[in-house]
N, C-alpha and C. Protein backbone atom coordinates (compact mmCIF):
# COMPACT_ATOMS: atom_id res chain seq x y z
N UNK A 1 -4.54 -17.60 18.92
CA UNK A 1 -3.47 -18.45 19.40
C UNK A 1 -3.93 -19.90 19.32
N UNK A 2 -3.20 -20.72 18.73
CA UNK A 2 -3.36 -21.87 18.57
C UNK A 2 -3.56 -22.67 20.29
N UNK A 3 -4.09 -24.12 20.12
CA UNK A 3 -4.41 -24.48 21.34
C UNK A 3 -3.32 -25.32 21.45
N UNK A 4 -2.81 -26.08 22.48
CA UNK A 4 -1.57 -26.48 22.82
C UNK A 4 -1.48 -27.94 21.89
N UNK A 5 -2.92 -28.68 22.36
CA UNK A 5 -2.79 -29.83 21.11
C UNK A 5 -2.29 -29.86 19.66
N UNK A 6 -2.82 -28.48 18.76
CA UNK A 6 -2.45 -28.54 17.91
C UNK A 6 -1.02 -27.92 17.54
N UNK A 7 -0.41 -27.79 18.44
CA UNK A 7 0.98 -27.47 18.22
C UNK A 7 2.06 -28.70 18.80
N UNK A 8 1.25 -29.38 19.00
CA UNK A 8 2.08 -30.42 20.15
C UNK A 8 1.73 -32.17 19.10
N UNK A 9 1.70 -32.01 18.14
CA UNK A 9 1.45 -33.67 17.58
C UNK A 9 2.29 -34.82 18.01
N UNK A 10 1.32 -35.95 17.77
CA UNK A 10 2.28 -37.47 18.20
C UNK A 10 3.32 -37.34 17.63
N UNK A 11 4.11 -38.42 17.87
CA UNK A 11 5.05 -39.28 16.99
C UNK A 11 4.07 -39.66 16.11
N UNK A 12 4.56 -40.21 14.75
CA UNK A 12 4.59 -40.36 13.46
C UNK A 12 3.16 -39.47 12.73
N UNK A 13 2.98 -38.14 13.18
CA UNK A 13 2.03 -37.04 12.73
C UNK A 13 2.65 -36.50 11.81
N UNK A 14 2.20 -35.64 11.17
CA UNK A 14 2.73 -34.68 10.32
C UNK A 14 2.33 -33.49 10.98
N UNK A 15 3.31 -32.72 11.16
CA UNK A 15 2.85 -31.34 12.36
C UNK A 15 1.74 -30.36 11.45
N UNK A 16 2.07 -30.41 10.12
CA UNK A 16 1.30 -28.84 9.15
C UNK A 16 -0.15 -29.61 9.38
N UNK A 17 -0.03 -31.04 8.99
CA UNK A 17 -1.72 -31.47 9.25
C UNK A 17 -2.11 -31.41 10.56
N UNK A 18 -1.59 -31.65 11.19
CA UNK A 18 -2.02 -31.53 12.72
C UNK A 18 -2.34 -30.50 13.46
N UNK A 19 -1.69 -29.58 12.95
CA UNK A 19 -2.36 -28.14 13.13
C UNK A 19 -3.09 -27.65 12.30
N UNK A 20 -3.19 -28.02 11.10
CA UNK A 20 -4.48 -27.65 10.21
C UNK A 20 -5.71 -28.37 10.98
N UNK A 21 -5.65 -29.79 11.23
CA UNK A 21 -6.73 -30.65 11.80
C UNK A 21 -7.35 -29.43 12.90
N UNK A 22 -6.75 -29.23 13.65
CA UNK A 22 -6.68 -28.70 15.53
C UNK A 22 -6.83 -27.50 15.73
N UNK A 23 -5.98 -26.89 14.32
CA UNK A 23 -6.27 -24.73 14.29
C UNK A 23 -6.77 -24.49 13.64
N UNK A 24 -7.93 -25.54 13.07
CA UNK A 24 -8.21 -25.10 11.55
C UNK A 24 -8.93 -23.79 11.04
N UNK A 25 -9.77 -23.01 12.23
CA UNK A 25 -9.82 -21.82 11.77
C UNK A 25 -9.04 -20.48 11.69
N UNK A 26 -7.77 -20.90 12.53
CA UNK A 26 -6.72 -19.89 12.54
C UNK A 26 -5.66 -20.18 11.18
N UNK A 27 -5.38 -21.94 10.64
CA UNK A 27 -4.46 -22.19 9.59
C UNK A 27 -5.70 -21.61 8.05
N UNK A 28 -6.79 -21.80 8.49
CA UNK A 28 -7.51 -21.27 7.23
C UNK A 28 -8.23 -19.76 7.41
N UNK A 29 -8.15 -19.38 7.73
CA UNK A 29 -8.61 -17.44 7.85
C UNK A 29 -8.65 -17.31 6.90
N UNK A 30 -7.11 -17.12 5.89
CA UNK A 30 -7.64 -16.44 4.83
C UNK A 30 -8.04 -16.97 3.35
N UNK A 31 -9.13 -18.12 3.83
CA UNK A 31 -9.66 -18.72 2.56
C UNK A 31 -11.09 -18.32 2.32
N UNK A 32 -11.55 -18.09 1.37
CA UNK A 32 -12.67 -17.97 1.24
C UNK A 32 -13.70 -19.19 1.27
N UNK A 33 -15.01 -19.16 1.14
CA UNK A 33 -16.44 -20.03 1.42
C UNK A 33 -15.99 -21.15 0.21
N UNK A 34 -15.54 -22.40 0.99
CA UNK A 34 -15.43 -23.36 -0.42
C UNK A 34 -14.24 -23.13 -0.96
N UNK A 35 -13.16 -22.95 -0.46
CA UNK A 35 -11.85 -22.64 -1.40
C UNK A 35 -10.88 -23.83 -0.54
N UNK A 36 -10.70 -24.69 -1.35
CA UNK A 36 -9.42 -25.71 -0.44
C UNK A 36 -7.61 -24.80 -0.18
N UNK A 37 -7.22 -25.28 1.32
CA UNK A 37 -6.66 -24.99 1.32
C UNK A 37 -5.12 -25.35 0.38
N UNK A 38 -4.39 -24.54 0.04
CA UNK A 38 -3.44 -25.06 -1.35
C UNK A 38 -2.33 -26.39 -0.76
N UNK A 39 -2.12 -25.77 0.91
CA UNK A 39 -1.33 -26.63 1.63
C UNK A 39 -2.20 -27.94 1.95
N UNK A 40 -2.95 -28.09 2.13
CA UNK A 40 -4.03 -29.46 2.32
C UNK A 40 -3.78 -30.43 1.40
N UNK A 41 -4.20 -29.58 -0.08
CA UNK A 41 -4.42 -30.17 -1.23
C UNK A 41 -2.56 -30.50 -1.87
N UNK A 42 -1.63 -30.24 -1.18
CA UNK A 42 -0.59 -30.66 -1.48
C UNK A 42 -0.31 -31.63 -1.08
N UNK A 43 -0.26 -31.67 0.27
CA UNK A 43 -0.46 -32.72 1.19
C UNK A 43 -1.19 -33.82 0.96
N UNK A 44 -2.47 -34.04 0.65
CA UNK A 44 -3.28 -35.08 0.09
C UNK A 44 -2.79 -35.89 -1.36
N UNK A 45 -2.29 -34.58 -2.12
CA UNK A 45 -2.11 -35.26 -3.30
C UNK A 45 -0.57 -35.96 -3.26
N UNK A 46 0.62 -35.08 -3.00
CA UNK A 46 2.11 -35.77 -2.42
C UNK A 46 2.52 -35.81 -1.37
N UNK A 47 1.53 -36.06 -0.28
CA UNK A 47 2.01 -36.84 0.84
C UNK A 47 2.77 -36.22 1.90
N UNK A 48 3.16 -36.66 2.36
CA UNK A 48 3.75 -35.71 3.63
C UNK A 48 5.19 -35.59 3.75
N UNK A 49 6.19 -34.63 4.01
CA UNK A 49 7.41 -34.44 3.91
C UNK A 49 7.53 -35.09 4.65
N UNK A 50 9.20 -35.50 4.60
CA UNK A 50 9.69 -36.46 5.60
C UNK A 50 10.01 -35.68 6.87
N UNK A 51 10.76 -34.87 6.73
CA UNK A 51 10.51 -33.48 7.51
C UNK A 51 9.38 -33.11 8.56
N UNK A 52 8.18 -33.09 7.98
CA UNK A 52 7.23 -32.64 8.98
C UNK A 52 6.44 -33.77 9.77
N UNK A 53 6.98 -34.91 10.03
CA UNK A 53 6.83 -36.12 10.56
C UNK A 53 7.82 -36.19 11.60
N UNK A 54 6.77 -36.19 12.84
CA UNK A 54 7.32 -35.63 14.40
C UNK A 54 7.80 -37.49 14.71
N UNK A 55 9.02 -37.40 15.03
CA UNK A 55 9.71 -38.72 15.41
C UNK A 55 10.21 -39.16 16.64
């Protein structure tokens, strides 16, 4: 179970990073040793939906 912080982000957060940041061993379980996560690496490369930006 996630901890309350990481379900609970600021204003102008992006919630998927914020719980990746905060749950990160529950949002990454099923990655293997050294494998980026695909949602991370989306995120990094195009940025954050407008959508998942807590307002």
């Amino acid at each position: 179970m996630a901890s309350a912080k990481a379900t609970d982000p600021p204003r102008g957060q992006c919630t998927q990073c914020w719980f990746h940041a905060y749950a990160s061993r529950e949002a990454h379980a099923g990655l293997g040793p050294r494998e980026d996560c695909p949602q991370c690496v989306d995120h990094m490369k195009g940025g954050h939906p407008a959508h998942m930006i807590v307002r």
